[in-house]
Protein backbone atom coordinates (compact mmCIF):
# COMPACT_ATOMS: atom_id res chain seq x y z
CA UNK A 1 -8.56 -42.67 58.03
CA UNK A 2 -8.30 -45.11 55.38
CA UNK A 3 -12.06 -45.95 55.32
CA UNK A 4 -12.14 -41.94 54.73
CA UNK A 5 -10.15 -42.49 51.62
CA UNK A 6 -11.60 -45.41 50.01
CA UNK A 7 -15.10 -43.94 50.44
CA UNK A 8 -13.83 -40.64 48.72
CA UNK A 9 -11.89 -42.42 45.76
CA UNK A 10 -15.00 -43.48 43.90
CA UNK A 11 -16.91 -40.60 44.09
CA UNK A 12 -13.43 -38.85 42.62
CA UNK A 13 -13.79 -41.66 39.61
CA UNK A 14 -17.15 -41.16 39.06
CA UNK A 15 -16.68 -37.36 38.67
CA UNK A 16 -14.48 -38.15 36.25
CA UNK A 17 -15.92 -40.97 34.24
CA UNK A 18 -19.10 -38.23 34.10
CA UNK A 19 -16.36 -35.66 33.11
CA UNK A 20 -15.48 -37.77 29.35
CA UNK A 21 -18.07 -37.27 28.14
CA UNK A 22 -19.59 -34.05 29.08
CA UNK A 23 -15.95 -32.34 28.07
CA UNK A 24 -15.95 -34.60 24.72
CA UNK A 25 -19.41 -32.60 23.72
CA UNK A 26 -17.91 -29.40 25.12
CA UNK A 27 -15.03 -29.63 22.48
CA UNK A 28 -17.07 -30.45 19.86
CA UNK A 29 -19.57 -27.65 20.58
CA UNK A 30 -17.59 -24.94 18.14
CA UNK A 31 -17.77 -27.37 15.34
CA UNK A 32 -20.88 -28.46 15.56
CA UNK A 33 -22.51 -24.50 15.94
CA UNK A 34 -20.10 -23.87 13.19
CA UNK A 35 -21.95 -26.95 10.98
CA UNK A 36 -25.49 -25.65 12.20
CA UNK A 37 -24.83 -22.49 11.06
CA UNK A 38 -22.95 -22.56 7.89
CA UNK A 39 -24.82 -25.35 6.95
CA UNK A 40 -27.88 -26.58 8.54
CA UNK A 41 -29.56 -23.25 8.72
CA UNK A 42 -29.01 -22.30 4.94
CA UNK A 43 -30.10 -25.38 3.71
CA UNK A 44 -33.55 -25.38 5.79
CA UNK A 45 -33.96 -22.00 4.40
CA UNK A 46 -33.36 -23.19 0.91
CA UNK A 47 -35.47 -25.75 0.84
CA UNK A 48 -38.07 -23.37 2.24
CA UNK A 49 -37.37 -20.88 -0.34
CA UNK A 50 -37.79 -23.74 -3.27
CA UNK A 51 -41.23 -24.30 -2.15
CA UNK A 52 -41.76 -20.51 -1.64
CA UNK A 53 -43.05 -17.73 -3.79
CA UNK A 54 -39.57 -15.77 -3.32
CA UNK A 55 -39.04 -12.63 -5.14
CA UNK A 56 -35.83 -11.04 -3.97
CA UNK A 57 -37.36 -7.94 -3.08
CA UNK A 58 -40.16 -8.69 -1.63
CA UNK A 59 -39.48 -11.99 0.40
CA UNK A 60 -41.95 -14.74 1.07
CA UNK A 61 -45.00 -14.28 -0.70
CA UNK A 62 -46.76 -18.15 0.04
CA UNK A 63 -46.67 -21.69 -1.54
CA UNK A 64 -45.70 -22.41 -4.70
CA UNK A 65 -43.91 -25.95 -4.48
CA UNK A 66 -44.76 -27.42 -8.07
CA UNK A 67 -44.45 -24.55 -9.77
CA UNK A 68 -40.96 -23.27 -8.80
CA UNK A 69 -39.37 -26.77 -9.54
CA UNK A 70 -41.45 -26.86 -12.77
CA UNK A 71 -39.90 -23.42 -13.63
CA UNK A 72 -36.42 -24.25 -13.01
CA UNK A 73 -36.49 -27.23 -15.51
CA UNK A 74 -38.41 -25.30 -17.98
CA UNK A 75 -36.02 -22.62 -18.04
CA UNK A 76 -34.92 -21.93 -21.62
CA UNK A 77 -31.48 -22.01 -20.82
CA UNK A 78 -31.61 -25.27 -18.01
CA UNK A 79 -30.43 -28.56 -20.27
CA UNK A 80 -28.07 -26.22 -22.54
CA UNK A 81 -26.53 -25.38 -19.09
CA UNK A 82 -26.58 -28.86 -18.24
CA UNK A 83 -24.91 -29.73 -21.10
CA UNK A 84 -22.31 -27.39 -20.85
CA UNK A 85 -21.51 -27.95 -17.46
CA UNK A 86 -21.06 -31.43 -17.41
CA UNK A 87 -18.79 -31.29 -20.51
CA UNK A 88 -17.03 -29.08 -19.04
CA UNK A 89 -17.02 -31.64 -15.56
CA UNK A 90 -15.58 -34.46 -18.06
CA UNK A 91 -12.43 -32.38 -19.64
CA UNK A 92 -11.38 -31.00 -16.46
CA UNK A 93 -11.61 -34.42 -14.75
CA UNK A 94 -9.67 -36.40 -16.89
CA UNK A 95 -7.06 -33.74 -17.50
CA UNK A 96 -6.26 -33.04 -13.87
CA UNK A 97 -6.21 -36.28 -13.14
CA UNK A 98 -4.39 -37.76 -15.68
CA UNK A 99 -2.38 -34.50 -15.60
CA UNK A 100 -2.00 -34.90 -11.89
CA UNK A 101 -1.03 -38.54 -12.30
CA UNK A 102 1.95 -37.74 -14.20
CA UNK A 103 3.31 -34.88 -12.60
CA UNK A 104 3.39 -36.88 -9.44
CA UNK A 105 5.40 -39.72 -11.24
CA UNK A 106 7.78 -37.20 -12.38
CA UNK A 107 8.29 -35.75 -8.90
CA UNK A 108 8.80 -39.12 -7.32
CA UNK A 109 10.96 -40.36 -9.61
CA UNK A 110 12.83 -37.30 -10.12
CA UNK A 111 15.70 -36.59 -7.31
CA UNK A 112 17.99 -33.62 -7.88
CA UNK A 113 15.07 -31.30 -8.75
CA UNK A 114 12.69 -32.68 -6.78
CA UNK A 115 12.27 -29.97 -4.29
CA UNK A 116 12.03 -27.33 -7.44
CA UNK A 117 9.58 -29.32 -9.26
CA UNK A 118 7.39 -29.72 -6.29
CA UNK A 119 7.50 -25.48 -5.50
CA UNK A 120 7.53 -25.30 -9.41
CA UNK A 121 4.10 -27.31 -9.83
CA UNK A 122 2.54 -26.18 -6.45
CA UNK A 123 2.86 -22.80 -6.68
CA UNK A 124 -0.14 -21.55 -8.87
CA UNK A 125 -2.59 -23.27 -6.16
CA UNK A 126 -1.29 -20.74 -3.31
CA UNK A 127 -3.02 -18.18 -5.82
CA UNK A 128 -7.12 -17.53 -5.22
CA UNK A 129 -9.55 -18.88 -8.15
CA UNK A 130 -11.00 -15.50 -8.24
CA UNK A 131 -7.28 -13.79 -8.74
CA UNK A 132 -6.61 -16.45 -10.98
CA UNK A 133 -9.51 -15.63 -13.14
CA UNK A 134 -8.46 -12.08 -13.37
CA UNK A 135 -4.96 -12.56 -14.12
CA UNK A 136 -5.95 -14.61 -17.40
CA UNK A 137 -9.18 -12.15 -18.02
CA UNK A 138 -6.42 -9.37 -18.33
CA UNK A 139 -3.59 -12.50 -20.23
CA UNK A 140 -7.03 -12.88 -23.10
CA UNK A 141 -7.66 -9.37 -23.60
CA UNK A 142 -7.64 -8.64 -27.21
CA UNK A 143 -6.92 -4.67 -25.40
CA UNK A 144 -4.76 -4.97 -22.75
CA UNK A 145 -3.25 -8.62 -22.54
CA UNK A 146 0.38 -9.69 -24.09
CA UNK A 147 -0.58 -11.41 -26.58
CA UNK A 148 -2.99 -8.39 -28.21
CA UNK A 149 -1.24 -7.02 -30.75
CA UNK A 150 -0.87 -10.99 -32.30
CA UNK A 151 -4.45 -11.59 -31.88
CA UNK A 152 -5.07 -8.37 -33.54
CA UNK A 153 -2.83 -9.22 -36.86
CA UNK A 154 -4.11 -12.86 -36.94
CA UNK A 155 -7.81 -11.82 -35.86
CA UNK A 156 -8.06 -14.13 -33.67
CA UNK A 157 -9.77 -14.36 -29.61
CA UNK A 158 -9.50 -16.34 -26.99
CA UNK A 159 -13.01 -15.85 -25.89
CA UNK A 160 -14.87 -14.71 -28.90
CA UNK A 161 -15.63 -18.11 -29.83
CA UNK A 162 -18.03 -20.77 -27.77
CA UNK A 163 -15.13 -23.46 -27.87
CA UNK A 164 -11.93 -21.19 -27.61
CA UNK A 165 -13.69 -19.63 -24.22
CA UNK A 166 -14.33 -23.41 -22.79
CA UNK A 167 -10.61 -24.54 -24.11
CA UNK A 168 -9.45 -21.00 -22.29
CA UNK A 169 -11.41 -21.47 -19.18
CA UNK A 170 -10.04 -25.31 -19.04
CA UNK A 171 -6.36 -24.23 -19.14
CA UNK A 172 -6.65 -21.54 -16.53
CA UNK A 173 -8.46 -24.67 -14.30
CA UNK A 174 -5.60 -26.81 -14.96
CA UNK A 175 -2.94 -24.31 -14.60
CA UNK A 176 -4.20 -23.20 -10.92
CA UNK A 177 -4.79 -26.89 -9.52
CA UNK A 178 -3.02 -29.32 -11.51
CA UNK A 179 -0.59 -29.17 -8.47
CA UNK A 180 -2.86 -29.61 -5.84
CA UNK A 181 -4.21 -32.71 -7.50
CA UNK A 182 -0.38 -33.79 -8.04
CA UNK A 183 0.12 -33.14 -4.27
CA UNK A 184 -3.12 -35.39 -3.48
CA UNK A 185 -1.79 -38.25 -6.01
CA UNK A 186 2.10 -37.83 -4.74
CA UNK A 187 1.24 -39.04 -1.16
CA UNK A 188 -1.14 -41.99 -2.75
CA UNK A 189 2.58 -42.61 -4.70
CA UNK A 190 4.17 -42.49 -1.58
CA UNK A 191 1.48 -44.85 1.02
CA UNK A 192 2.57 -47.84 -1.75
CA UNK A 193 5.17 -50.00 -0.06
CA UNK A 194 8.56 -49.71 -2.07
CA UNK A 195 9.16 -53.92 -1.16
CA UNK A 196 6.42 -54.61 -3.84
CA UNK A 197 8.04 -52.64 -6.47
CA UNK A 198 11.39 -54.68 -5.77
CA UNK A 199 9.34 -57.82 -6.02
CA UNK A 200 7.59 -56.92 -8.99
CA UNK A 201 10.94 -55.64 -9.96
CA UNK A 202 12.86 -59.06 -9.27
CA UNK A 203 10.00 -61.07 -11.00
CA UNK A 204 10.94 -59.06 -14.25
CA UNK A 205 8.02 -56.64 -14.67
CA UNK A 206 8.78 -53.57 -16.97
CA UNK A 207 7.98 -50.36 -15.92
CA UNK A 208 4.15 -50.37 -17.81
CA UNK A 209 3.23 -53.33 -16.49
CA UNK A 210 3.89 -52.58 -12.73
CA UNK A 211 2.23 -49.56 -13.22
CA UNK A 212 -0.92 -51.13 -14.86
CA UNK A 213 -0.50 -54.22 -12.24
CA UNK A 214 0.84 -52.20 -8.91
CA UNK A 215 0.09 -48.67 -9.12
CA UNK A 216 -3.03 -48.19 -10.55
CA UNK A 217 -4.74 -51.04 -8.42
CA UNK A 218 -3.11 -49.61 -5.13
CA UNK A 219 -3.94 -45.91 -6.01
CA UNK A 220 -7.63 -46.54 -6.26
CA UNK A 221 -8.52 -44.64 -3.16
CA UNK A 222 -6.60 -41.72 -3.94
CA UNK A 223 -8.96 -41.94 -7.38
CA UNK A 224 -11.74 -42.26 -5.70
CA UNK A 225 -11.18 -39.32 -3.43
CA UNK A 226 -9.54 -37.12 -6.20
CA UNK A 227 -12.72 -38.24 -8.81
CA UNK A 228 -15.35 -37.05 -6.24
CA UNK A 229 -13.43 -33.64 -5.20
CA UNK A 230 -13.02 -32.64 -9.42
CA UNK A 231 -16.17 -33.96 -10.14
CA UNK A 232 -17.71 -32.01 -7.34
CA UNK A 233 -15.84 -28.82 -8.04
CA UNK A 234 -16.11 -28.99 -11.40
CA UNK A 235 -20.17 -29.45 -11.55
CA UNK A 236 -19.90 -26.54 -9.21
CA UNK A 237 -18.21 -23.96 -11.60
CA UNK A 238 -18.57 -20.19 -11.23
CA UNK A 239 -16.29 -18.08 -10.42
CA UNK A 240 -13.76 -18.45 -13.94
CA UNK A 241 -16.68 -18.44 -16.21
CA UNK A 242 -18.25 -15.61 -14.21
CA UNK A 243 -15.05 -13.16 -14.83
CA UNK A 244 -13.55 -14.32 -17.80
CA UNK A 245 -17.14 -15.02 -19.48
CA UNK A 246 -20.11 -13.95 -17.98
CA UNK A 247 -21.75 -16.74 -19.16
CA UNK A 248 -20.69 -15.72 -23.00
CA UNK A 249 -20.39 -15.97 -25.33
CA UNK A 250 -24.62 -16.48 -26.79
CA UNK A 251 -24.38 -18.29 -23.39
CA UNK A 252 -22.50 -20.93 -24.66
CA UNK A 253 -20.63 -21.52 -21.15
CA UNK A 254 -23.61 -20.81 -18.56
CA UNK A 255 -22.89 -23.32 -16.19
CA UNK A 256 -26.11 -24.60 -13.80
CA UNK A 257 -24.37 -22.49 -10.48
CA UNK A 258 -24.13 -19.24 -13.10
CA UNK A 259 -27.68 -20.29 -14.17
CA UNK A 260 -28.87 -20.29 -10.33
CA UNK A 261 -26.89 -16.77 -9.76
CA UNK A 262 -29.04 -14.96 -12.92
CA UNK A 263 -32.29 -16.02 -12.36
CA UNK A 264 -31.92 -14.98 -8.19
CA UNK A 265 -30.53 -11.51 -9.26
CA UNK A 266 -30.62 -10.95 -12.45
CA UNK A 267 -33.65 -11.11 -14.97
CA UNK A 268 -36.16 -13.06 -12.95
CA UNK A 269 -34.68 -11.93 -9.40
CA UNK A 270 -36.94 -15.60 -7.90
CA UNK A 271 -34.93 -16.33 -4.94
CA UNK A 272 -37.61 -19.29 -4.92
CA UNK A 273 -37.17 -20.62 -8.56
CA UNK A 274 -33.19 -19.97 -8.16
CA UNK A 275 -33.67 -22.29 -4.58
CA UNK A 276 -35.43 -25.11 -6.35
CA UNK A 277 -32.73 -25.72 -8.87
CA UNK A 278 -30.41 -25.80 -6.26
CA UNK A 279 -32.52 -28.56 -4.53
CA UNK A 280 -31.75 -30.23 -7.95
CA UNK A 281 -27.96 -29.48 -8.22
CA UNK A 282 -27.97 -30.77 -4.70
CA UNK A 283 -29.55 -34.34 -5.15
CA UNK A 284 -28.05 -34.80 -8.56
CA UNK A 285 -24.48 -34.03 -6.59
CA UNK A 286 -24.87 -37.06 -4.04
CA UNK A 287 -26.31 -39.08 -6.50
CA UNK A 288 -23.25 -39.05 -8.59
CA UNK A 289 -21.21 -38.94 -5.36
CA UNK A 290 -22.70 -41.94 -4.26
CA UNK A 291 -22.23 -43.61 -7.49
CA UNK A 292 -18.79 -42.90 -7.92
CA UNK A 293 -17.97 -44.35 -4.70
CA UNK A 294 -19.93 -47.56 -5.19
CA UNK A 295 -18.00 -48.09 -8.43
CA UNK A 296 -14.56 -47.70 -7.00
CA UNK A 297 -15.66 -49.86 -4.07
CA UNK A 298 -16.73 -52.32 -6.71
CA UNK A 299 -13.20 -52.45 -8.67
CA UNK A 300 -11.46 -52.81 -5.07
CA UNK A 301 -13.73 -55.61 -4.45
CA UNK A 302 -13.53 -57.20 -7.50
């Protein structure tokens, strides 16, 4: 009888050391069709479609690698989006970050309103981009917003002009995610151990310099994260400029996404010149990506 069980016992471990494995891939089967999918798929068909004659009616109409990529950077409107777009990249950057930075300092240091200037500062993110963009499309009308009969008597519009419709498009970005970037910065605040403010304290640094000597050092992966996800979004624009500007106005604030979006449907309808400058946005995205990280790694390093 006990021979019985001690030749049974390793067959039962083996089963189950061939089991780990085997239910490891099972659970990460939905994730990984989900990736394929969502991901994989579309880009194999975009970079078929850059090399592709693509019209969007008529689908794939043979080769035309060069050319499409050629197209896309000859477009008359290509380095004025370019321009625009990372312009745009740089003011929203620094603004909800440094933005970000301080509302976070005033919610940690705060303590009787702390739980209302969290809600307070957080609450615009609950709200869509797209909702977002038509609450302040309807807030600038010149028609129909508040503030219509005083830009009628002053003659004045928030997006009439090339710079008033960036500096309106800007605030409505910082309005809706200043608080998530706080949110992303307050837990940074929060992972720095309070013992080496109390020694920084005790050795007699003022409030800048522990900052400039404590914080900022020890926060440098919550920049780096934070730096890559507003850089990333940012580059990315679409959906504010789409409602609120349509690209207007003279096409002062066609971004490269908007850019991609007109020539696939609108004008041109080339799904295949449209695909190529994606390719472009693409590689240009984790090239700066890359960068980004390699110079925060640097500063840690250093």
């Amino acid at each position: 009888m006990a021979l019985s069980l001690s030749t049974r016992r390793p067959r039962r471990y083996a089963r189950s050391a061939l089991g780990g494995p085997v239910q490891g891939w099972l659970y990460a089967a939905p994730t990984a069709l989900f990736v394929v999918a969502l991901f994989v798929i579309p880009l194999l068909l975009v970079l078929q479609m850059s090399g592709s004659d693509w019209p969007l009616l008529r689908g794939n109409m043979g080769p035309n690698f060069p050319e499409n990529f050629a197209d896309a950077v000859n477009h008359r409107l290509f380095w004025d989006s370019v321009r625009f777009t990372v312009l745009y990249t740089v003011i929203t950057t620094v603004l909800l970050i440094g933005l970000g930075l301080g509302l976070a300092l005033l919610v940690q240091e705060s303590t009787a309103w702390k739980g209302f200037l969290r809600t307070a500062f957080l609450l615009p993110s609950a709200l869509g981009l797209a909702s977002a963009s038509l609450l302040f499309y309807v807030l600038y009308s010149p028609i129909a917003g508040p503030f219509a009969g005083l830009m009628q008597s002053w003659g004045i519009t928030f997006l009439g002009s090339p710079e008033g419709a960036l500096w309106s498009t800007v605030f409505l970005i910082v309005w809706r995610f200043a608080g998530f970037y706080m949110l992303l910065l307050l837990v940074g605040l929060q992972g720095i151990p309070e013992d080496i403010y109390e020694a920084a304290r005790i050795d007699g640094g003022s409030r800048w310099q522990i900052f400039r000597d404590i914080t900022v050092p020890l926060l440098r992966p919550t920049f780096a994260l934070t730096t890559v996800m507003c850089v990333t979004g940012s580059l990315l624009a679409f959906d504010q400029f789409y409602i609120l500007t349509k690209g207007g106005p003279d096409n002062s604030t066609m971004t490269v996404v908007q850019l991609i979006y007109n020539i696939a449907f609108q004008g041109q309808n080339s799904l295949g010149i449209a695909a190529a400058l994606s390719v472009i946005i693409l590689v240009a995205l984790v090239v700066i990506n890359v960068v980004q990280l390699r110079a925060f790694r640097r500063t840690e390093e250093a």
